[in-house]
N, C-alpha and C. Protein backbone atom coordinates (compact mmCIF):
# COMPACT_ATOMS: atom_id res chain seq x y z
N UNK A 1 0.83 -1.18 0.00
CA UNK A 1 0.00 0.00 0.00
C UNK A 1 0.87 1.25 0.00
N UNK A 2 1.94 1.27 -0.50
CA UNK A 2 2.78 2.28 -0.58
C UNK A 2 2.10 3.17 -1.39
N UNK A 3 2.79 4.90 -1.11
CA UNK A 3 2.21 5.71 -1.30
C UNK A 3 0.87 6.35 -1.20
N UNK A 4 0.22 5.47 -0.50
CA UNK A 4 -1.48 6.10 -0.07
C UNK A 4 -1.38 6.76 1.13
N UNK A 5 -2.49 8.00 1.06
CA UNK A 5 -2.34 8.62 2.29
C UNK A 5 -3.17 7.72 3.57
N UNK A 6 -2.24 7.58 4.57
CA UNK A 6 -3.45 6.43 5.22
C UNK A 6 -3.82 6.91 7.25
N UNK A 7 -3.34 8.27 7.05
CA UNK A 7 -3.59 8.32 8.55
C UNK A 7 -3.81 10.09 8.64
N UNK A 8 -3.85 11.04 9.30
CA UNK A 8 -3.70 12.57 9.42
C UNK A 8 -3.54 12.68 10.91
N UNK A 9 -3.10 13.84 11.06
CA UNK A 9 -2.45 14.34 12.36
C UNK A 9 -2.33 15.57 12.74
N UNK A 10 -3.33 16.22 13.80
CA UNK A 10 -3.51 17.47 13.95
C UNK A 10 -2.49 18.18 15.03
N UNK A 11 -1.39 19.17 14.97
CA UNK A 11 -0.54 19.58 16.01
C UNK A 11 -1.34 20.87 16.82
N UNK A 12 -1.30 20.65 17.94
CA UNK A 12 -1.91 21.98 18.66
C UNK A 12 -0.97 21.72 20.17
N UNK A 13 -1.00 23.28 20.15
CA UNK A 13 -0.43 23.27 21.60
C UNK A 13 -1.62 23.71 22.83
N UNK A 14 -2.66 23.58 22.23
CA UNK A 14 -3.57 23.44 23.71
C UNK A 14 -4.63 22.37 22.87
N UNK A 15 -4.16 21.00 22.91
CA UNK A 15 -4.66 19.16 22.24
C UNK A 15 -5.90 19.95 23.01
N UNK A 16 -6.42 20.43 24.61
CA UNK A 16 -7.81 19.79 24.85
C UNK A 16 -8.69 21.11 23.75
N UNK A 17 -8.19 22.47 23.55
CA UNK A 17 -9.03 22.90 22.76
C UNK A 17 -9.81 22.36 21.53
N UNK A 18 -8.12 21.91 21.14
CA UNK A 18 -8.79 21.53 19.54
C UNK A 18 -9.36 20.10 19.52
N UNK A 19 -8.75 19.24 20.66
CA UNK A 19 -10.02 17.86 20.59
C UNK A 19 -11.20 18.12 20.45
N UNK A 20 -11.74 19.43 21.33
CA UNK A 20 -13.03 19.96 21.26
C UNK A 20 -13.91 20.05 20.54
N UNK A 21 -12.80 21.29 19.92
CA UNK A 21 -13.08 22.12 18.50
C UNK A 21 -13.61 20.99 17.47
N UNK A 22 -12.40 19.92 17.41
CA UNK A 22 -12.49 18.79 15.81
C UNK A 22 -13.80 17.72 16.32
N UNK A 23 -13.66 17.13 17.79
CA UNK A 23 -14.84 16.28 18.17
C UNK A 23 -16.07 17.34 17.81
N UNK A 24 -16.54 18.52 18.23
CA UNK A 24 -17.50 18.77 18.39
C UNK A 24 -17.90 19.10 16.54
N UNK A 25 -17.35 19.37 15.87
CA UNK A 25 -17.23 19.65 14.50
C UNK A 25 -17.94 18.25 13.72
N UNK A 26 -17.23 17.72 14.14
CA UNK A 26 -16.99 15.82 13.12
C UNK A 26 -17.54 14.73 14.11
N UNK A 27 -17.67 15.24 15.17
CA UNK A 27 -18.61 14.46 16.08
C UNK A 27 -17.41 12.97 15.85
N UNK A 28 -16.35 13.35 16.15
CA UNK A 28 -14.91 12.14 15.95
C UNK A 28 -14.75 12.21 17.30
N UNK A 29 -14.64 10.75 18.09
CA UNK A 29 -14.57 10.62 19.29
C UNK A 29 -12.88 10.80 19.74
N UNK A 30 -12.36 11.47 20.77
CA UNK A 30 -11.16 12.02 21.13
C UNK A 30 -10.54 10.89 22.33
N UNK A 31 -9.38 10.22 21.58
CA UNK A 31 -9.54 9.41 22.88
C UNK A 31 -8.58 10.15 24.16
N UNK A 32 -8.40 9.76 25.11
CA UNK A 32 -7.53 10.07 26.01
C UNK A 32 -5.97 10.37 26.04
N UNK A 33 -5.38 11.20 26.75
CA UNK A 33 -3.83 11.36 26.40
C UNK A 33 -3.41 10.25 27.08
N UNK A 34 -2.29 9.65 25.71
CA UNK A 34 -1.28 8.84 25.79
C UNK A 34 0.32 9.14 26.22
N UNK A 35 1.21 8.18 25.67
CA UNK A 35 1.88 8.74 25.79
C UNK A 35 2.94 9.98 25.07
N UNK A 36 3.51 11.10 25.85
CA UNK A 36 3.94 12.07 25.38
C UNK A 36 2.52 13.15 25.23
N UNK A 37 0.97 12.88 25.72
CA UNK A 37 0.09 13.50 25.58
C UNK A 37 -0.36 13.08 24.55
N UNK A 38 -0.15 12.06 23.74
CA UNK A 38 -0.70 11.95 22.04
C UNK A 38 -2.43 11.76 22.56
N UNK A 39 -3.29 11.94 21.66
CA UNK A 39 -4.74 11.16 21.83
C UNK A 39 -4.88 10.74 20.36
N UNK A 40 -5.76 9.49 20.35
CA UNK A 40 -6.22 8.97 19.23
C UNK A 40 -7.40 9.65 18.87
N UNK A 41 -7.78 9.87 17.47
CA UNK A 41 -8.66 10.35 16.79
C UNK A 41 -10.15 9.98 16.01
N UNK A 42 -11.04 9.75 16.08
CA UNK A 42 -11.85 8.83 15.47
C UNK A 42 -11.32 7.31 15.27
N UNK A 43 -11.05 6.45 16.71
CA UNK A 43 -10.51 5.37 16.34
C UNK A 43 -8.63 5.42 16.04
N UNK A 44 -8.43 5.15 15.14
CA UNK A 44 -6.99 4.82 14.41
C UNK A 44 -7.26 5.63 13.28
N UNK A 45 -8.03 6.34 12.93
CA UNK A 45 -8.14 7.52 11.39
C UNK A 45 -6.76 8.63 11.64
N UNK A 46 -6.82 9.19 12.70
CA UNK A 46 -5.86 10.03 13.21
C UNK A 46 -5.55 10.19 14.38
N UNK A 47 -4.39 11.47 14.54
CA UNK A 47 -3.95 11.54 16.03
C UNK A 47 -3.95 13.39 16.56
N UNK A 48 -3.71 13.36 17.57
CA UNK A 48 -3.90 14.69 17.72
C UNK A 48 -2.77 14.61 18.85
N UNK A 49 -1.46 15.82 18.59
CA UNK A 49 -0.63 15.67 19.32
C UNK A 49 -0.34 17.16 19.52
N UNK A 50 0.15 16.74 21.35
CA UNK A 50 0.32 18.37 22.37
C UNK A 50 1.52 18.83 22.16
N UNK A 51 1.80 20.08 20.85
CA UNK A 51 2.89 20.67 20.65
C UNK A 51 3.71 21.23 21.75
N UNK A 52 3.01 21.57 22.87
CA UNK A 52 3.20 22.86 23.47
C UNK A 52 4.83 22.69 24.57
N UNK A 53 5.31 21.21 24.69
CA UNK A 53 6.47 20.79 24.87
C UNK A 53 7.56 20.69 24.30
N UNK A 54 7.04 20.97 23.03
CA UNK A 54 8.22 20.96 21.63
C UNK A 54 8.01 22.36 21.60
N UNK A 55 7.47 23.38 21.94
CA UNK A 55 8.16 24.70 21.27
C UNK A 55 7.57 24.42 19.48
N UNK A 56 6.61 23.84 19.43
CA UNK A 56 5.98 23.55 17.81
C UNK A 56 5.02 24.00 17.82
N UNK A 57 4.64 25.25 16.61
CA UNK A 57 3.08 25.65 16.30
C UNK A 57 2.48 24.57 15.94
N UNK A 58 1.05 25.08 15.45
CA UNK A 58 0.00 24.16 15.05
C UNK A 58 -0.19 23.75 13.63
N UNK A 59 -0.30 22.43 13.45
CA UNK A 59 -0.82 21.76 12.02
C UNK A 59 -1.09 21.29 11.57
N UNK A 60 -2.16 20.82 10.90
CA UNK A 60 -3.32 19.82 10.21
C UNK A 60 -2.07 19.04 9.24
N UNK A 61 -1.88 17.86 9.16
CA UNK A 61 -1.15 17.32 8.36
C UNK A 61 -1.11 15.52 7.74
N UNK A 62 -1.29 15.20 6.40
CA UNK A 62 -1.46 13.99 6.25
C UNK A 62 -0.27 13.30 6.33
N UNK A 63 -0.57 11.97 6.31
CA UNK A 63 0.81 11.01 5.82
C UNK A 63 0.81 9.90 4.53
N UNK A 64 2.00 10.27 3.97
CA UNK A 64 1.80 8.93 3.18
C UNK A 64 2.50 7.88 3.28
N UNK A 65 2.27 6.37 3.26
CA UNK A 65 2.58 5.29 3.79
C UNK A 65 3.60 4.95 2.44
N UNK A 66 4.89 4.99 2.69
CA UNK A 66 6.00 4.80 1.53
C UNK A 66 6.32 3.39 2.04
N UNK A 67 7.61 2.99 1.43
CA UNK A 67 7.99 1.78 1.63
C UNK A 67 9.57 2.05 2.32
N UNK A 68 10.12 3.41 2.66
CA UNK A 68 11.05 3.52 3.07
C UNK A 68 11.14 5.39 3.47
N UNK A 69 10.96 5.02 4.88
CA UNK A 69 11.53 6.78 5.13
C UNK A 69 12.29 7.59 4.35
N UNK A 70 14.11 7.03 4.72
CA UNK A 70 14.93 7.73 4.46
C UNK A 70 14.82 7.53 3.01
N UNK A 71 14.30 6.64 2.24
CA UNK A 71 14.10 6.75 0.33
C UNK A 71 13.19 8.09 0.34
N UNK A 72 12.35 7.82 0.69
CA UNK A 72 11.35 8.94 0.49
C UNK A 72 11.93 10.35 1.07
N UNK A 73 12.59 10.78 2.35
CA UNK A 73 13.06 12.61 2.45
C UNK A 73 14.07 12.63 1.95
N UNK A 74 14.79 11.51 1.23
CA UNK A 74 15.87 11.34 -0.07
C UNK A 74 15.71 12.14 -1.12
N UNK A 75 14.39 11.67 -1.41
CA UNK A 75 13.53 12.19 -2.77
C UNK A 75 13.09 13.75 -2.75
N UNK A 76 12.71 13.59 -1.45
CA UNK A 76 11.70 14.97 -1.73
C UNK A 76 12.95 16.04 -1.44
N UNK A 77 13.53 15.65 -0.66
CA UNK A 77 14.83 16.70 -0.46
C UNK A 77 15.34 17.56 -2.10
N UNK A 78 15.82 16.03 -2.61
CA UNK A 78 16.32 16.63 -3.95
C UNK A 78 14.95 17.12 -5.00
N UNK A 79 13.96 16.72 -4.71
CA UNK A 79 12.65 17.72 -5.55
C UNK A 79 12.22 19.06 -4.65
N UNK A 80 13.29 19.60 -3.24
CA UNK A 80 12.85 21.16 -2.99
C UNK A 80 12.23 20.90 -1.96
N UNK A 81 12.31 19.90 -1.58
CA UNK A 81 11.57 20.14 0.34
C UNK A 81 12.49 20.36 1.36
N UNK A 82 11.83 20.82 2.53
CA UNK A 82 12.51 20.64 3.52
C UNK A 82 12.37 20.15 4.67
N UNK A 83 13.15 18.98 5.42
CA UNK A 83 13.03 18.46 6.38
C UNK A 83 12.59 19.80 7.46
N UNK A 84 11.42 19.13 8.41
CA UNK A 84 11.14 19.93 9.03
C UNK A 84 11.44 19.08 10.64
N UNK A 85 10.83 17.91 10.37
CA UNK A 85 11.05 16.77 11.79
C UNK A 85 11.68 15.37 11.24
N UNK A 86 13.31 14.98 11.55
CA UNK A 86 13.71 14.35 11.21
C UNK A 86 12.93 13.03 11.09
N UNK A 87 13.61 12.02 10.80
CA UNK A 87 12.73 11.05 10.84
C UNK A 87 13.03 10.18 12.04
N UNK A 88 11.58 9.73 12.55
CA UNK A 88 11.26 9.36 13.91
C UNK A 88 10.89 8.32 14.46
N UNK A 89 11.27 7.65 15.19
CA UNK A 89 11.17 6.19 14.93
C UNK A 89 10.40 6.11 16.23
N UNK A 90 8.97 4.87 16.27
CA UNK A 90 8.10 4.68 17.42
C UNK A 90 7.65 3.20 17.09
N UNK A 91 7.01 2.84 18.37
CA UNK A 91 6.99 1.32 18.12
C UNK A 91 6.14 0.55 17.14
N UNK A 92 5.38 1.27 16.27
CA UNK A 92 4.78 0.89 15.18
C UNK A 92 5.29 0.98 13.74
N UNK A 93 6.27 1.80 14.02
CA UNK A 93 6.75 2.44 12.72
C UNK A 93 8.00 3.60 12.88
N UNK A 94 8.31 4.24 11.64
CA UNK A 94 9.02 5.46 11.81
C UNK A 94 8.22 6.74 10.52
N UNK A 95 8.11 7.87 11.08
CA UNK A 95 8.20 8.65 10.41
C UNK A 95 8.94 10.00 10.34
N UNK A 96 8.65 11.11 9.27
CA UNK A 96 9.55 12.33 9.37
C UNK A 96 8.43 13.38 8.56
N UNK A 97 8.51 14.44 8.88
CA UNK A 97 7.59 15.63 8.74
C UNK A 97 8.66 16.34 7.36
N UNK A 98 7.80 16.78 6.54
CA UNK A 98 8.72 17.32 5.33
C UNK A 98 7.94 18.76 5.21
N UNK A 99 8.32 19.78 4.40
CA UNK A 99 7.50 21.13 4.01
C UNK A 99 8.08 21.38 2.65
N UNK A 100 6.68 21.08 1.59
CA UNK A 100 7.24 20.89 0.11
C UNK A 100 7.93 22.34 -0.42
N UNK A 101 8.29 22.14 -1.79
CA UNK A 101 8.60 23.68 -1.99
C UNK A 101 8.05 25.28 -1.59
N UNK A 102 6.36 24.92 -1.59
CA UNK A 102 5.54 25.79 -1.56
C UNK A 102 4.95 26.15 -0.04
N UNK A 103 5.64 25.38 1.26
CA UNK A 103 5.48 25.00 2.20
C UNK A 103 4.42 24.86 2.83
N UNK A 104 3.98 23.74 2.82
CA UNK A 104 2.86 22.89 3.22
C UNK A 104 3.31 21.96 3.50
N UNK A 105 2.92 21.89 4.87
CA UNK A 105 3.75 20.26 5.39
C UNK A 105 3.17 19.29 5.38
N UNK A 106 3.90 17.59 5.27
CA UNK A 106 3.37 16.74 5.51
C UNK A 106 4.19 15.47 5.69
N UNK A 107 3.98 14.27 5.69
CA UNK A 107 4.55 13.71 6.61
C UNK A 107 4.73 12.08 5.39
N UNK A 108 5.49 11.44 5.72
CA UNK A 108 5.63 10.14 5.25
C UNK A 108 5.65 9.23 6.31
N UNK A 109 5.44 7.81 6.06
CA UNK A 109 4.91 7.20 7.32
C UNK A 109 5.19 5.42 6.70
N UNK A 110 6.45 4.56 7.48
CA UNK A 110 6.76 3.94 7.18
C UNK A 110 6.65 3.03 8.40
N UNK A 111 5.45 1.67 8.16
CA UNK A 111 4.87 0.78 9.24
C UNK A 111 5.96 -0.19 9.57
N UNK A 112 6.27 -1.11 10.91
CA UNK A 112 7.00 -2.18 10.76
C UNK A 112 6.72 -3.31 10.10
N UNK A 113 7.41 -4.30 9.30
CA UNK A 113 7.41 -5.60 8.67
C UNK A 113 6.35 -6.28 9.36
């Protein structure tokens, strides 16, 4: 399933506003903070994570499921992006946050075997 977008991820540095804001909107159930504060989003559709420890503004952002991180900010590097969040490794997977030429960020997202 490489290259499909298969998850999104909202950054806010106050998570309980905007759980609010997006549950009360989409009527998407908000689950509880995890760890690092993460909460799950309608299920496994998305995540919603508490910037406000990273010193990181806020951002609506998809992912696409490649077959290799570092292939993929390989690529986009040399097509004009820029690494914004290296790539990150967690127990499901690894990913890395990119901002294309036109800067709009988004994310690649590589599952374990």
């Amino acid at each position: 399933m490489a290259n499909t977008v298969d998850y999104f991820e909202i950054g806010s540095g106050d998570p309980e506003g905007a759980g609010k804001f997006y549950g009360d909107l989409f009527d998407w159930p908000i689950g509880g903070a995890g760890e690092a504060g993460y909460r799950m989003v309608d299920g496994q559709a998305g995540g919603l994570m508490d910037t406000s420890s990273m010193g990181a503004g806020g951002w609506a952002i998809f992912y696409v499921h490649v077959d290799s991180v570092d292939d993929a900010v390989e690529k986009a590097v040399t097509l004009g992006a820029t690494v914004l969040l290296p790539k990150t490794a967690i127990d499901t997977g690894a990913f890395a946050h990119l901002g294309d030429p036109q800067g709009n960020r988004f994310g690649v997202w590589q599952s374990h075997p």
